[in-house]
Protein backbone atom coordinates (compact mmCIF):
# COMPACT_ATOMS: atom_id res chain seq x y z
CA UNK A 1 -15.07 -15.47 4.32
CA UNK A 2 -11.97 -15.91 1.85
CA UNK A 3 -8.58 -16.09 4.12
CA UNK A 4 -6.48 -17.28 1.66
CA UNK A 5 -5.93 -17.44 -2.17
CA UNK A 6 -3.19 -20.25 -3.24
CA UNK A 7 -2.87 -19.98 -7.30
CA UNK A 8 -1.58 -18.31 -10.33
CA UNK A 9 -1.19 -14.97 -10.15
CA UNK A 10 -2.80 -13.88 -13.66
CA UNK A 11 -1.82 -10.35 -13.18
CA UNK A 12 -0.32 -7.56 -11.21
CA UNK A 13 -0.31 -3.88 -10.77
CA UNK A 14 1.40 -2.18 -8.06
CA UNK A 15 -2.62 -2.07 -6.06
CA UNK A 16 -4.32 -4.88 -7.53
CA UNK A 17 -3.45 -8.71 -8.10
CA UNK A 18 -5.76 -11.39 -10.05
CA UNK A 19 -5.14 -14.99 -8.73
CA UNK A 20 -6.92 -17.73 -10.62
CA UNK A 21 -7.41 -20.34 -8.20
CA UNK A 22 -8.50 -23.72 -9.77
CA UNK A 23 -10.22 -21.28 -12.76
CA UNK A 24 -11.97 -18.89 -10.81
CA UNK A 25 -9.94 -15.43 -10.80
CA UNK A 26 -9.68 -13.41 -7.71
CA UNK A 27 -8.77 -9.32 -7.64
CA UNK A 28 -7.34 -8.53 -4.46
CA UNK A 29 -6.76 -4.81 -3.98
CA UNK A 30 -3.02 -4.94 -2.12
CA UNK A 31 -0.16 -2.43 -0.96
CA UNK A 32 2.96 -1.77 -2.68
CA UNK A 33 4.50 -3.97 -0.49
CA UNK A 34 2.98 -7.03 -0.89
CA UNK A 35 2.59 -6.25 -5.22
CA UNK A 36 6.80 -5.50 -4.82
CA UNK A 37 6.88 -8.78 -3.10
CA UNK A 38 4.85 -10.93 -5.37
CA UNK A 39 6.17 -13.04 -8.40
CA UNK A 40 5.93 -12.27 -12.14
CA UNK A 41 2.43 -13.53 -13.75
CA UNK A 42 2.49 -16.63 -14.64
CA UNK A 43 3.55 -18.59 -11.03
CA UNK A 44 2.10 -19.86 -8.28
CA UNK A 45 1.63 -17.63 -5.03
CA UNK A 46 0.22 -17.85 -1.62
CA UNK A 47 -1.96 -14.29 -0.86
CA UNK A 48 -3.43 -14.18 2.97
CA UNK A 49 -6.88 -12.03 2.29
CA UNK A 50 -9.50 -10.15 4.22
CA UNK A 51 -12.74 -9.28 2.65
CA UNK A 52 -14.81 -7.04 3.28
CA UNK A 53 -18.76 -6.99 2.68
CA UNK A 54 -20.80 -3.92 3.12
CA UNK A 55 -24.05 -3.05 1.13
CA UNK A 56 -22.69 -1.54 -1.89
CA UNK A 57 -19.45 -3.76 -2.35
CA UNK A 58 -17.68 -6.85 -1.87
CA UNK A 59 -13.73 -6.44 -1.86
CA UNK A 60 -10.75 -8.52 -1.18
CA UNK A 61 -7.65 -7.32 0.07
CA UNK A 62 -4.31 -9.35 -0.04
CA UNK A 63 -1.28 -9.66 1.72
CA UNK A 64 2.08 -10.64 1.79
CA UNK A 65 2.24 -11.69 5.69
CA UNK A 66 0.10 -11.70 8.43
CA UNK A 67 2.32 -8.87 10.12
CA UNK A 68 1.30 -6.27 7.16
CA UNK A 69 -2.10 -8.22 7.37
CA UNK A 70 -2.75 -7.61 10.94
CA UNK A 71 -1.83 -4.17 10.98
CA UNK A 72 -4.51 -2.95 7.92
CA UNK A 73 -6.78 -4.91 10.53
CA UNK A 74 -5.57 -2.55 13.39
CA UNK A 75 -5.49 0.56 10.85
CA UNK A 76 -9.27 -0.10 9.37
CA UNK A 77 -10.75 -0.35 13.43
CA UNK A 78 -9.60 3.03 13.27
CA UNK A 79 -12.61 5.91 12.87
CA UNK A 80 -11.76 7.56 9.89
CA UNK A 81 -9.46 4.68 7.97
CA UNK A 82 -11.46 2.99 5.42
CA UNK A 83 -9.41 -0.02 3.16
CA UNK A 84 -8.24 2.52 0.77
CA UNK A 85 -6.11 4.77 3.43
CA UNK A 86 -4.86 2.23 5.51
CA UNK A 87 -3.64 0.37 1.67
CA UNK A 88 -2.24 4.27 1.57
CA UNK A 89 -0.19 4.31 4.76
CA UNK A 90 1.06 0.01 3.84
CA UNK A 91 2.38 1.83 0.79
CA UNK A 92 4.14 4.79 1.79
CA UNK A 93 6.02 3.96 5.50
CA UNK A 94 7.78 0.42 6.32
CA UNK A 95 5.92 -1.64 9.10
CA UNK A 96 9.12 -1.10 10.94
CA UNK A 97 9.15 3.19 10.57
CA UNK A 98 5.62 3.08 11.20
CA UNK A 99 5.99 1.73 14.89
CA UNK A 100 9.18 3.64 15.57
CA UNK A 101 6.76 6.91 14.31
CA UNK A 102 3.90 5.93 16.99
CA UNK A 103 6.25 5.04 20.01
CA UNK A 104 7.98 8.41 19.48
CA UNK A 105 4.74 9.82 19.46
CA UNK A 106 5.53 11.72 16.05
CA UNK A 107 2.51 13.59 14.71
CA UNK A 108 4.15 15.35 12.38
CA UNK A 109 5.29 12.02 10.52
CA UNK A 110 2.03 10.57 10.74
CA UNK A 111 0.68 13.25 8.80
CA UNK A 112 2.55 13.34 5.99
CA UNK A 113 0.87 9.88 5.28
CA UNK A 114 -1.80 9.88 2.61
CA UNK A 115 -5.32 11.00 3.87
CA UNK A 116 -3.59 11.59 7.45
CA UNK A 117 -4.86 14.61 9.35
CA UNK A 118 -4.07 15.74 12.88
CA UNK A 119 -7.06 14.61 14.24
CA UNK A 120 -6.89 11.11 12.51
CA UNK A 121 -2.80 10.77 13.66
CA UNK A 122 -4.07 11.26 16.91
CA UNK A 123 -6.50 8.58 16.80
CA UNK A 124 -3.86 6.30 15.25
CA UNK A 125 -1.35 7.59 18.38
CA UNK A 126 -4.04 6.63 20.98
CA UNK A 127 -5.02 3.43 18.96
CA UNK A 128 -1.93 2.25 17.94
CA UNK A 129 0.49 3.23 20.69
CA UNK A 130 0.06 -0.04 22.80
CA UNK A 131 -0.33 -2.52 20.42
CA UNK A 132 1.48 -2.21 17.09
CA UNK A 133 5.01 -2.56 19.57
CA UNK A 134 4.57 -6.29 19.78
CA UNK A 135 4.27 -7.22 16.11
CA UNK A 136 7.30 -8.01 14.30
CA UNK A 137 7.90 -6.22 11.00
CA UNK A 138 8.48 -8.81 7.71
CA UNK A 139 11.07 -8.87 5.96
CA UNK A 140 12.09 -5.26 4.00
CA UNK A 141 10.12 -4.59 1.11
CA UNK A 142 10.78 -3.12 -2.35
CA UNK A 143 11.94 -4.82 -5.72
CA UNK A 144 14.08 -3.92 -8.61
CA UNK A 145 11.63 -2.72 -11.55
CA UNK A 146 12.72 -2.88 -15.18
CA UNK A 147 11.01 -0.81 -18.61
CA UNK A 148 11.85 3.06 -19.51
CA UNK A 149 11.41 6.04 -16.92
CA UNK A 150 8.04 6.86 -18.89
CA UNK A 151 6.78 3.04 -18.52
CA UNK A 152 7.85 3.56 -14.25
CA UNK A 153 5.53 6.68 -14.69
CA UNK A 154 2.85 5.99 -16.19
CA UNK A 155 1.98 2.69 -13.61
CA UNK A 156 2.60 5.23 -10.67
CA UNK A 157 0.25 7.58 -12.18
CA UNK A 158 -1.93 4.88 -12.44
CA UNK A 159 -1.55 3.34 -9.23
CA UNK A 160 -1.91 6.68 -7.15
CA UNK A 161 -5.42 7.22 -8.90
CA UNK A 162 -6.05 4.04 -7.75
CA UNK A 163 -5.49 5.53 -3.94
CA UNK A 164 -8.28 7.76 -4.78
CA UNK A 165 -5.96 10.53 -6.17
CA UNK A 166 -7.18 12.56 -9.58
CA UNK A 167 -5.07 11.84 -12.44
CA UNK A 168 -4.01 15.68 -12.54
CA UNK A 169 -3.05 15.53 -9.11
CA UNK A 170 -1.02 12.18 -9.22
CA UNK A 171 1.31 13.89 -12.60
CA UNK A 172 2.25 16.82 -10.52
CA UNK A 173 3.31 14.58 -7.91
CA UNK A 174 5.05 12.25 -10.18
CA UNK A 175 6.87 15.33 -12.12
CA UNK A 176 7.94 16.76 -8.89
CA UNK A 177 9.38 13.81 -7.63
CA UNK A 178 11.67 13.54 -11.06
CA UNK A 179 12.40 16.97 -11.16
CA UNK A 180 13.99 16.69 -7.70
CA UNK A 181 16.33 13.68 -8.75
CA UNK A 182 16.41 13.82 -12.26
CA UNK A 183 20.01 12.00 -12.68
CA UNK A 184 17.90 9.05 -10.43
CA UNK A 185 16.65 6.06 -12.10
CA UNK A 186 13.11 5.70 -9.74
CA UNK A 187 11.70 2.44 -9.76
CA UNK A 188 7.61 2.13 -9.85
CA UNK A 189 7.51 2.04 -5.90
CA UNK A 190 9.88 4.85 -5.60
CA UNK A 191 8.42 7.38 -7.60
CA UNK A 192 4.49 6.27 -5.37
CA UNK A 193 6.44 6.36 -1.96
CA UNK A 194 8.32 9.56 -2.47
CA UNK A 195 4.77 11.49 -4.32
CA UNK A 196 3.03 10.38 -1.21
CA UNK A 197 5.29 11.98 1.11
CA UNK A 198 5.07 15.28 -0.73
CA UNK A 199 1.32 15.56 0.56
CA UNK A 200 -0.75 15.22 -2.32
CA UNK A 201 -3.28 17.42 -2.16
């Protein structure tokens, strides 16, 4: 099993990350979180991984800490939270709003995360409620993102169809969230957190 990935990071979206480690390039599928916290391409990073091996696929998944790591581990035991969702939820809530939302018992937050029903925000309650208050949230998240409003677009388009949403479905999203602060220069992360709290459907 691959734990670890210590290279240079090749490339980055705000989902996926290549690391070539001693000429070998690794994709890592990742959360906003951990692509906001990365480096440019071109330097040297540290990724903690999990991979996952079923029949049909072989995928990495990278992380900034072992907090954020350790909870996708927690989120994944969960019936009904494959890779992609719980990479949905890492994306859209803080580690630290995410346990205040369980111990409050708030259903109604936890489904307004991406592919969160009521049934499946109960299971996370029940799951979640005595174990995600010991782990200690890493540091805040988020970065500064430069290029036009259309460039900041376009890469959250592309990164919600990476989340499994259709491409129509992601530009509604996307023009909503402008249309509601249009005098607002988004970043990338921005414009994915606040389209994912709309409820994409």
């Amino acid at each position: 099993m691959i734990a670890q990935l210590r290279g240079i990071l090749v490339a980055k979206t705000s989902t996926e990350i290549v690391v070539d480690c001693s000429g070998v390039g690794y994709l890592a599928s990742v959360s906003m979180v951990t692509s906001a916290q990365l480096p440019e391409a071109g330097e040297q990073v540290t990724v903690l991984t999990l991979m996952s091996v079923r029949e049909d696929a072989i995928q990495l998944f990278g992380f900034s800490s072992e907090t954020e790591r350790e909870v996708f581990r927690l989120l994944t035991a969960i019936p009904g939270i494959g890779p992609k969702i719980a990479l949905g939820i890492l994306s859209s809530i803080t580690l630290a709003d995410l346990q205040t939302v369980i111990l409050r018992n708030d259903l109604l937050q936890l489904q307004k995360l991406p592919g969160i029903g009521k049934k499946t925000a109960e299971r996370i309650m029940m799951e979640l409620r005595d174990k995600i208050g010991g782990i200690r949230p890493g540091p805040a998240e988020g970065r500064p993102e430069t290029g036009t409003l259309f460039d900041a677009r376009q890469e959250a388009i592309a990164a919600l169809a990476a989340l499994g949403y259709t491409k129509q479905t992601a530009e509604k999203a996307i023009r909503q969230v402008i249309a509601a602060e249009p005098e607002t220069a988004l970043s990338v992360d921005a414009l994915i957190r606040k389209a994912l709290r709309l409820g994409m459907k």
